[in-house]
N, C-alpha and C. Protein backbone atom coordinates (compact mmCIF):
# COMPACT_ATOMS: atom_id res chain seq x y z
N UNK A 1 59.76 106.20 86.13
CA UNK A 1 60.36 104.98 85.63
C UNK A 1 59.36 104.30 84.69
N UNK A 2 59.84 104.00 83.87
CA UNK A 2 58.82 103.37 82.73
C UNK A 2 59.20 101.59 82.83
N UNK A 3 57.99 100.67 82.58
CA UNK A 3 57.97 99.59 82.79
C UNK A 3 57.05 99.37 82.03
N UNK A 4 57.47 97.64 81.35
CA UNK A 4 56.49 96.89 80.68
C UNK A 4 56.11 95.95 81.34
N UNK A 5 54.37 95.88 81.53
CA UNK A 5 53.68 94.73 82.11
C UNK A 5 53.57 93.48 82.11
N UNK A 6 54.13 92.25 82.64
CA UNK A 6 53.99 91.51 82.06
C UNK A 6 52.75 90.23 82.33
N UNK A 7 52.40 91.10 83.35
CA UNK A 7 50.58 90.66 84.09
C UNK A 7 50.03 91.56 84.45
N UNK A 8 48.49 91.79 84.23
CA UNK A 8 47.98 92.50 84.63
C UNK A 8 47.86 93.25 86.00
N UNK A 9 47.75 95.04 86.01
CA UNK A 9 48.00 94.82 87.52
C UNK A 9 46.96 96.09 87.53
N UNK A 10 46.20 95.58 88.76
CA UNK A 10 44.56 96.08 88.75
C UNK A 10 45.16 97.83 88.75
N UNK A 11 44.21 98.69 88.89
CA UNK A 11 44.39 100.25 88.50
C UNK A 11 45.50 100.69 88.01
N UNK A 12 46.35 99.68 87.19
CA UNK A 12 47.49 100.36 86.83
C UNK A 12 47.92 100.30 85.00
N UNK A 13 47.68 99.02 84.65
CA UNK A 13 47.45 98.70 83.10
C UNK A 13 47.25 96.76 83.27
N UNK A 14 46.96 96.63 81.85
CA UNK A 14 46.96 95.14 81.65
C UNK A 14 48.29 94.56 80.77
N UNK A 15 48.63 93.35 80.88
CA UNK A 15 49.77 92.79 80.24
C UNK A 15 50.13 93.00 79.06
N UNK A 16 51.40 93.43 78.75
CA UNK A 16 51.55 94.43 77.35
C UNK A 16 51.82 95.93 77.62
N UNK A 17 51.11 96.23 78.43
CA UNK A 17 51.66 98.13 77.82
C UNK A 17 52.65 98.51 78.76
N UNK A 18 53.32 99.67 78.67
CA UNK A 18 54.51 100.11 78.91
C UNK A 18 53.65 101.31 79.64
N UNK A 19 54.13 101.64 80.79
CA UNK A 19 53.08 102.57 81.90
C UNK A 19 54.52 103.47 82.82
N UNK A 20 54.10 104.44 83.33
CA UNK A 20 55.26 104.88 84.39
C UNK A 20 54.84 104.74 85.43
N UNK A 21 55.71 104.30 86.40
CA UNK A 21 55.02 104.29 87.91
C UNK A 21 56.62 104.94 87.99
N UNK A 22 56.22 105.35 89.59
CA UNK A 22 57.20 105.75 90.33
C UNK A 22 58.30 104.69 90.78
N UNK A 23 59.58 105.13 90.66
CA UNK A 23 60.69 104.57 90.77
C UNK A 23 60.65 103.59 91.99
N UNK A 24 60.12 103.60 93.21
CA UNK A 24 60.17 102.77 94.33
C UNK A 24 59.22 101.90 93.68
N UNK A 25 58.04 102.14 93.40
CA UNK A 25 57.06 101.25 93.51
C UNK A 25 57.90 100.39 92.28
N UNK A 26 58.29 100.80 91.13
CA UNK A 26 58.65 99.57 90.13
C UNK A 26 59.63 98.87 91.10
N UNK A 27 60.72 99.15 91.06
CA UNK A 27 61.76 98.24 91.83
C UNK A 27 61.40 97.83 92.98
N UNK A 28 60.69 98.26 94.31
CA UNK A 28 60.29 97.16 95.05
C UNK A 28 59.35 96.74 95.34
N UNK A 29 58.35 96.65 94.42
CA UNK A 29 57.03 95.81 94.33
C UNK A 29 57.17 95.20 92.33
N UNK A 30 56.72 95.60 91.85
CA UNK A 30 56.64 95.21 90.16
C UNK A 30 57.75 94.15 89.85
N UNK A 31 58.76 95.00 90.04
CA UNK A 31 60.09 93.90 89.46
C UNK A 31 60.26 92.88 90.45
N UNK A 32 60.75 93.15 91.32
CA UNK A 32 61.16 91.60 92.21
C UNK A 32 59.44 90.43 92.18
N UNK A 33 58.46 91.12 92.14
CA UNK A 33 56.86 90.36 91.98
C UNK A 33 57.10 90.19 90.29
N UNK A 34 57.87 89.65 89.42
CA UNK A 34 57.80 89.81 87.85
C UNK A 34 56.09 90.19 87.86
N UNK A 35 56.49 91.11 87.46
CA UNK A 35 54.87 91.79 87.14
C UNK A 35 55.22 92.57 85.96
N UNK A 36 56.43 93.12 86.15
CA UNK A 36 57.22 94.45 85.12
C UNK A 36 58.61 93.92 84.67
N UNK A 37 59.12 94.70 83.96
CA UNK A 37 60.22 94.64 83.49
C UNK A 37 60.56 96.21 83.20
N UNK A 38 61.92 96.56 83.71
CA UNK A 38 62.19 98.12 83.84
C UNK A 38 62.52 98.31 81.58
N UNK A 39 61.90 99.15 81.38
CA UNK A 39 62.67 99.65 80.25
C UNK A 39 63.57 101.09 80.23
N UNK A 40 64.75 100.52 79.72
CA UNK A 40 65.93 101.25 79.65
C UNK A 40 66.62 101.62 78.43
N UNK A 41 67.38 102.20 78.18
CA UNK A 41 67.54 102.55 76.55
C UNK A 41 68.67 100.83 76.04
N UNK A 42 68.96 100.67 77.31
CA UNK A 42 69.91 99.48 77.02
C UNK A 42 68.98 97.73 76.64
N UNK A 43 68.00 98.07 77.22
CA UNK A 43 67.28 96.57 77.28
C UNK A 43 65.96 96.90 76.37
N UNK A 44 65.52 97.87 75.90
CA UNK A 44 65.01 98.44 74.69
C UNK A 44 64.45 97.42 73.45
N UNK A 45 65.37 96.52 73.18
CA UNK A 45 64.77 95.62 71.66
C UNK A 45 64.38 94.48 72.82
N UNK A 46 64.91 94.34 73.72
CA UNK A 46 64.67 93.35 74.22
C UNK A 46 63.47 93.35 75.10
N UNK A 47 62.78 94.11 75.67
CA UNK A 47 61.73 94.70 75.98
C UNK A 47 60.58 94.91 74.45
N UNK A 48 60.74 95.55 73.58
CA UNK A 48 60.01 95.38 72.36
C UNK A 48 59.96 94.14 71.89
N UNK A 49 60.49 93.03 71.79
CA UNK A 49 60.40 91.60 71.62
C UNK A 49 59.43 90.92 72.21
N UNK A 50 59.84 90.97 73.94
CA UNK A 50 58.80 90.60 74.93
C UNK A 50 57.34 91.18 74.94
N UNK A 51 57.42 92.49 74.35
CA UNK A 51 56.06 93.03 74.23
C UNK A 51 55.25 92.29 72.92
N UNK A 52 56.21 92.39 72.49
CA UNK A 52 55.27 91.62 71.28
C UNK A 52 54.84 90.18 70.90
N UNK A 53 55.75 89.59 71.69
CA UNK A 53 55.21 88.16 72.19
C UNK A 53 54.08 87.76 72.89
N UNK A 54 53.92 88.96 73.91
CA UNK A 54 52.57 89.38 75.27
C UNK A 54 51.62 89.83 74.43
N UNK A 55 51.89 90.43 73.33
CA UNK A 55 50.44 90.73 72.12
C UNK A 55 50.36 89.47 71.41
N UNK A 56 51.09 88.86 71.10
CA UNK A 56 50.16 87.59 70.30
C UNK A 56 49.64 86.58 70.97
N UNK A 57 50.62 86.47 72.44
CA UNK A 57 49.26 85.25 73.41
C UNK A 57 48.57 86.17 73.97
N UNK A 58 47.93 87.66 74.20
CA UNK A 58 47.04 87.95 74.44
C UNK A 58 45.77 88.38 73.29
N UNK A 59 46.48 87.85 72.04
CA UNK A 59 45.73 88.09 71.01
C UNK A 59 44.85 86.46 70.76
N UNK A 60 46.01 85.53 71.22
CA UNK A 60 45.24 83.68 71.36
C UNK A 60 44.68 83.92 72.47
N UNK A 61 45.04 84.47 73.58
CA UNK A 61 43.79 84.47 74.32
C UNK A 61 42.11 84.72 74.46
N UNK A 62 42.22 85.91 73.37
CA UNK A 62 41.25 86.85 72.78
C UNK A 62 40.27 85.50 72.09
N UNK A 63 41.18 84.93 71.49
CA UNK A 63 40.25 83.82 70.02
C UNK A 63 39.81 82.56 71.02
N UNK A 64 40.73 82.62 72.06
CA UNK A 64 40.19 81.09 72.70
C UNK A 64 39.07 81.56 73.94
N UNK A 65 39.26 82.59 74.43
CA UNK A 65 37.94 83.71 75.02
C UNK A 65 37.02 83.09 74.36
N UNK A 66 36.62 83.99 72.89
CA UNK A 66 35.50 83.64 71.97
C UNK A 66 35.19 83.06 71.63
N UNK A 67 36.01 81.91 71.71
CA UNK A 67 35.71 80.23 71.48
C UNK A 67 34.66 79.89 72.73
N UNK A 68 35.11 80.25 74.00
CA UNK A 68 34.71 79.73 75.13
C UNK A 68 33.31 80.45 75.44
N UNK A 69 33.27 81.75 75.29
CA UNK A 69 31.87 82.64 74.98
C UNK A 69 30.65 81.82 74.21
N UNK A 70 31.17 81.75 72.81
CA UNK A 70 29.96 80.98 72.14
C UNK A 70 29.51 79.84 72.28
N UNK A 71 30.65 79.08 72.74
CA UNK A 71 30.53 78.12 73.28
C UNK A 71 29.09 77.88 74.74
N UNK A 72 29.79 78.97 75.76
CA UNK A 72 28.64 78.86 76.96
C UNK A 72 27.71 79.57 76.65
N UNK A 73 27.45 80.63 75.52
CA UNK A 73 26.62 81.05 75.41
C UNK A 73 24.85 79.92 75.18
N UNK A 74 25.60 78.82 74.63
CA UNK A 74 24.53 77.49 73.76
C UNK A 74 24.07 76.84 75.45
N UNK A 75 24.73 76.96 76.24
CA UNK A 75 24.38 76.24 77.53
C UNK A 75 22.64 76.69 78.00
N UNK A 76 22.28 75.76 78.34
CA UNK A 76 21.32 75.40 79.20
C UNK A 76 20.92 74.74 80.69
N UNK A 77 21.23 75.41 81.62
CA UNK A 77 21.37 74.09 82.55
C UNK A 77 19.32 74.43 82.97
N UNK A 78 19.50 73.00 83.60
CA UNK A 78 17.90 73.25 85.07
C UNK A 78 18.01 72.36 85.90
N UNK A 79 17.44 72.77 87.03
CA UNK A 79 17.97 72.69 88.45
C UNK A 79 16.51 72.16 88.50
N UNK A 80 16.07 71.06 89.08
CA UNK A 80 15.30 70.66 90.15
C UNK A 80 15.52 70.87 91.35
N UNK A 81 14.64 71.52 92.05
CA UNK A 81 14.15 71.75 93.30
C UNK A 81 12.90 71.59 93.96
N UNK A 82 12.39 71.23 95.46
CA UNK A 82 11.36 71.68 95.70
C UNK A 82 10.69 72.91 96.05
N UNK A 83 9.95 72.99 95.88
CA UNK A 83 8.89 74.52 96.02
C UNK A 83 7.87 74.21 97.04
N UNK A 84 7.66 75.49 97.51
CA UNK A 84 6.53 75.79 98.31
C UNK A 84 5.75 76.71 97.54
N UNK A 85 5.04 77.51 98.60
CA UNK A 85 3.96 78.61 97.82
C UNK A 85 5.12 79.90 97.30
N UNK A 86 3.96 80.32 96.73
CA UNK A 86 4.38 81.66 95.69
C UNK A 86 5.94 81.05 94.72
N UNK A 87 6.33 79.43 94.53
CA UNK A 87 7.33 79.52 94.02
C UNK A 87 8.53 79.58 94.42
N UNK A 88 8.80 79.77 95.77
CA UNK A 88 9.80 79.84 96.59
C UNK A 88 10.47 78.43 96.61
N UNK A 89 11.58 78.45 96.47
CA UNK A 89 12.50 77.31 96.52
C UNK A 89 12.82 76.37 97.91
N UNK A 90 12.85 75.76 98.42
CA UNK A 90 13.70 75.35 99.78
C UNK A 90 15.19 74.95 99.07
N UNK A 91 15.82 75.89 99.97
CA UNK A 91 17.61 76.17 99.60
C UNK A 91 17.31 76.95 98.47
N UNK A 92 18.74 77.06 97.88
CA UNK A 92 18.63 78.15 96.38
C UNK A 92 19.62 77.30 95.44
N UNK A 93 19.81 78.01 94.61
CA UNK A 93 20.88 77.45 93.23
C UNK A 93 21.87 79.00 93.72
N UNK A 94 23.00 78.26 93.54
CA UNK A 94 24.24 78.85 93.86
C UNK A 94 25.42 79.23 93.15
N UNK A 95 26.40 80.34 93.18
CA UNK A 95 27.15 79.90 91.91
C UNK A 95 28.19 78.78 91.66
N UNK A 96 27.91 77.95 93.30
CA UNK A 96 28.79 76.51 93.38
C UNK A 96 27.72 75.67 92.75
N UNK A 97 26.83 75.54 92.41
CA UNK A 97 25.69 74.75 92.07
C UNK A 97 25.99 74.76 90.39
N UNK A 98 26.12 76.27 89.94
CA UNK A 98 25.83 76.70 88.60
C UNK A 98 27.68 75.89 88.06
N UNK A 99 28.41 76.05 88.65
CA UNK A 99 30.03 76.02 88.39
C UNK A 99 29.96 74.33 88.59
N UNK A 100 29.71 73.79 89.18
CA UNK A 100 29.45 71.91 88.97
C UNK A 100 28.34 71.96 88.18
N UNK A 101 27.51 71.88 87.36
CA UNK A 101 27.00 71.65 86.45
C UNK A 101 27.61 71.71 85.39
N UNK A 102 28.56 73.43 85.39
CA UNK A 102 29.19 73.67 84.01
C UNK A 102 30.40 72.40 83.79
N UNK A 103 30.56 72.11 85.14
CA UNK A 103 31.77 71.05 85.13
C UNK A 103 31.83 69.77 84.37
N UNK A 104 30.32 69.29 85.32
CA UNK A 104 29.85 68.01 83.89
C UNK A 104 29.68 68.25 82.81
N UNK A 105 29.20 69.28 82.21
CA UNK A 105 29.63 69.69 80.68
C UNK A 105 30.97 70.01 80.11
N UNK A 106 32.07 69.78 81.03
CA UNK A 106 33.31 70.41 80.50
C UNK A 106 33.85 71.36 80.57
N UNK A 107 32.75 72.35 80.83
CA UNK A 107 33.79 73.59 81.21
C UNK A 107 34.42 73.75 82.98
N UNK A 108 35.29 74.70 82.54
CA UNK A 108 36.33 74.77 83.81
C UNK A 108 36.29 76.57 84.58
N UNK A 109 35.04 76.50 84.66
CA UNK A 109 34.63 77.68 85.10
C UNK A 109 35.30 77.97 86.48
N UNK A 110 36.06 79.10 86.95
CA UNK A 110 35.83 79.79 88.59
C UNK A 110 34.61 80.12 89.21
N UNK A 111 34.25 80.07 90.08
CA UNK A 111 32.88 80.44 90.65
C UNK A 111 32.95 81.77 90.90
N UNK A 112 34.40 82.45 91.12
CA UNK A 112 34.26 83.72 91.22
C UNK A 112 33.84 84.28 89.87
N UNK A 113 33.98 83.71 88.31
CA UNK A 113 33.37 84.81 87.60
C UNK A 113 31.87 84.64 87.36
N UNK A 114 31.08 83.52 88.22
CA UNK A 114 30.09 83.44 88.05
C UNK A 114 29.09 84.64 88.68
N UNK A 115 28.77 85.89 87.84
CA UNK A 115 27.90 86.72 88.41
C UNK A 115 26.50 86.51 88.84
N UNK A 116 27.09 85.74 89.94
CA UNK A 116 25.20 85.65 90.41
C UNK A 116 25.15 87.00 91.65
N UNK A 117 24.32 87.56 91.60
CA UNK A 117 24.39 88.87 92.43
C UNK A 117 24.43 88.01 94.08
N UNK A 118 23.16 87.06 94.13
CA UNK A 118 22.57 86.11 95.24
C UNK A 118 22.18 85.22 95.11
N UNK A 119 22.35 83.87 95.51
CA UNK A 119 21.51 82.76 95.29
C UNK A 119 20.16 82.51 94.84
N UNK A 120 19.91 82.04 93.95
CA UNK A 120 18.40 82.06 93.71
C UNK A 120 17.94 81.68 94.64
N UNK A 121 16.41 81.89 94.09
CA UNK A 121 15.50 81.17 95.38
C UNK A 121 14.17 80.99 95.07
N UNK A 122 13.70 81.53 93.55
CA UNK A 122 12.51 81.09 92.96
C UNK A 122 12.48 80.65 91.95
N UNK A 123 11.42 79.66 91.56
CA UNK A 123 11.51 78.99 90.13
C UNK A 123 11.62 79.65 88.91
N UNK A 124 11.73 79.93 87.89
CA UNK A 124 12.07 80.54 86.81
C UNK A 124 13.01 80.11 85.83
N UNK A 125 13.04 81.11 85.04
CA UNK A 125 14.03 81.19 84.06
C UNK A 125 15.16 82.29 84.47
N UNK A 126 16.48 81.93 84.19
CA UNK A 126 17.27 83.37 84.52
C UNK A 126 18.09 83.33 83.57
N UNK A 127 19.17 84.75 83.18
CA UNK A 127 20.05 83.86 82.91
C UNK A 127 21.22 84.95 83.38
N UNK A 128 22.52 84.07 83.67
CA UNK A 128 23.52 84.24 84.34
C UNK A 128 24.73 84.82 83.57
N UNK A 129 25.22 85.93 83.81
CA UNK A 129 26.34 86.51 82.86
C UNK A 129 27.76 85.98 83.98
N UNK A 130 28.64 85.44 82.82
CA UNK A 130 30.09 84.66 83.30
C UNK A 130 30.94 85.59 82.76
N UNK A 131 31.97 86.15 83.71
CA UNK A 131 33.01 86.90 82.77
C UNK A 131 34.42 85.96 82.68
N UNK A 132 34.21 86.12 81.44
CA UNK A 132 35.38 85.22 80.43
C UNK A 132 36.54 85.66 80.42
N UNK A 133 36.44 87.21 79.80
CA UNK A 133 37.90 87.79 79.48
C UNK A 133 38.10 89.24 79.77
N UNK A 134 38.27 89.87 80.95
CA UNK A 134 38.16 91.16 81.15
C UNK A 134 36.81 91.71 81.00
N UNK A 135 36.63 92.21 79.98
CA UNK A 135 35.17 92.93 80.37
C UNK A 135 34.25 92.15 79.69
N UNK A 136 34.72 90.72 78.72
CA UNK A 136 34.24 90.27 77.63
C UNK A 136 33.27 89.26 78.90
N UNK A 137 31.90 89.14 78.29
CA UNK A 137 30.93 87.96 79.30
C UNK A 137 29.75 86.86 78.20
N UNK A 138 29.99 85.80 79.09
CA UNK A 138 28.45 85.35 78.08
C UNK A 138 28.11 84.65 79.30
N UNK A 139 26.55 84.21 78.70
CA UNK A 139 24.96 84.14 78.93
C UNK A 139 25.05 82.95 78.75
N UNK A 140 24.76 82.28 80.37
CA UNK A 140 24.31 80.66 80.52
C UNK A 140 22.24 81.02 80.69
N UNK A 141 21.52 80.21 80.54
CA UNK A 141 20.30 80.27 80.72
C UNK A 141 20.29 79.20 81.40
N UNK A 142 19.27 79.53 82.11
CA UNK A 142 19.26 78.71 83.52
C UNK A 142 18.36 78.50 83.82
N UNK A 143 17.17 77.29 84.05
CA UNK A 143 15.50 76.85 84.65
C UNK A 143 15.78 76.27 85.27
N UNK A 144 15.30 77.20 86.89
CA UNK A 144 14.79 76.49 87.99
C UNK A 144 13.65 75.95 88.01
N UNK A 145 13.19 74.29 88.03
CA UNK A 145 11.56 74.04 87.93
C UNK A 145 11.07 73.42 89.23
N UNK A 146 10.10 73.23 89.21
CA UNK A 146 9.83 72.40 90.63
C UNK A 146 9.69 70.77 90.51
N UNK A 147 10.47 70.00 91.35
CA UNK A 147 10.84 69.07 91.23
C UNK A 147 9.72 68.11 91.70
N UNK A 148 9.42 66.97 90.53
CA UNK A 148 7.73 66.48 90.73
C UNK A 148 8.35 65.23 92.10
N UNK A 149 7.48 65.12 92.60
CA UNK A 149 7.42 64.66 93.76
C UNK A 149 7.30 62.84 93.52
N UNK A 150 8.11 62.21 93.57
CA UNK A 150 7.54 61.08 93.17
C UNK A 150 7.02 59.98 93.78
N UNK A 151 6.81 60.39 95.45
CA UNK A 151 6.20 59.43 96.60
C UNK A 151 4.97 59.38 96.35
N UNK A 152 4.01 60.61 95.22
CA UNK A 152 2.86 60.68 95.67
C UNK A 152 2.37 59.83 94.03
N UNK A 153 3.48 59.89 93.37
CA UNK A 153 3.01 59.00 91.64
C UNK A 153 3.20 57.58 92.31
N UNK A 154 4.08 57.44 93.12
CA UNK A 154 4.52 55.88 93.05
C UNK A 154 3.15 55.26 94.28
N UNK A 155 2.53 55.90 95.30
CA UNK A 155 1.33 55.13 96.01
C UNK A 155 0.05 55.40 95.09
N UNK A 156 -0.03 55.88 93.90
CA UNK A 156 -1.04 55.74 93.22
C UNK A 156 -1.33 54.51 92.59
C-alpha cells in the first residue's frame, strides 16, 4: 500500500514522501493516527497537491531552522558557580539550566534537544550542540566560572 506522509514517522520516512508499508499497518495505525494518507489512482492530484504544500512549509521550515541556527550560534551564556579544588563545581549546569537561560534570551528551546551528554561539573569553556532541524545543529558556547565570593570582599 503506498502512502503519503504527512508527519514524520521515525524508521519509516519524513513528512512529504510517498513510502509503502504494508496494508494493515497503513490502515490501522498511519491513517486513523493522520500520519498518512492512502494514495490511490482516484485521490492521486489530490494527494500531489497535499504533497506539495508539505514541501513548501517544509521548505519555510528549512529557512526559519537557519534563521534560528545562526541566530544561537552568536549565543554566549556563563554560569556562576562555586568551586572547590581541581575546579570541580558544587552541583552542575544542566540542560534545564542551559534551556532557562536560552529562555531569557528568547529562545524557545526543548531541553530534550539540548545535547548535553551529562551535567557539567567543572569550570570551563564548552560548547553545547542543540538540534534544530533533523540532523541540522548549532553551537551555544558556554563559561562555567567560579563565582567570586563576596562575604570575604565585603569584611575587608
Amino acid at each position: 500500500m503506498k502512502v503519503l506522509l504527512k508527519q514524520d514517522v521515525e524508521k519509516l520516512g519524513r513528512k512529504g514522501d510517498v513510502v509503502n508499508v504494508a496494508a494493515g499497518f497503513g490502515r490501522n495505525y498511519l491513517i486513523p493516527r493522520k500520519l498518512a494518507i492512502e494514495v490511490t489512482a482516484d485521490n492521486e492530484k489530490l494527494v500531489e497537491m497535499e504533497r506539495r504544500a508539505l514541501l513548501k512549509k517544509i521548505e519555510k521550515e528549512k529557512l526559519s531552522a537557519k534563521e534560528l541556527i545562526d541566530r544561537l550560534n552568536q549565543v554566549r551564556l556563563t554560569f556562576q558557580r562555586k568551586a572547590g579544588e581541581k575546579d570541580m563545581i558544587f552541583g552542575s549546569v544542566s540542560a534545564t539550566d542551559i534551556r532557562d537561560e536560552l529562555e531569557k534570551l528568547g529562545f524557545s528551546i526543548d531541553k530534550k534537544k539540548i545535547q548535553l551528554e551529562e551535567p557539567i561539573r567543572r569550570l570551563g569553556h564548552y560548547v553545547i550542540p542543540i538540534k534544530v532541524y533533523h540532523e541540522e545543529k548549532a553551537e551555544v558556547h558556554l563559561e562555567v566560572v567560579k563565582e567570586e565570593e563576596t562575604e570575604k570582599s565585603a569584611s575587608n
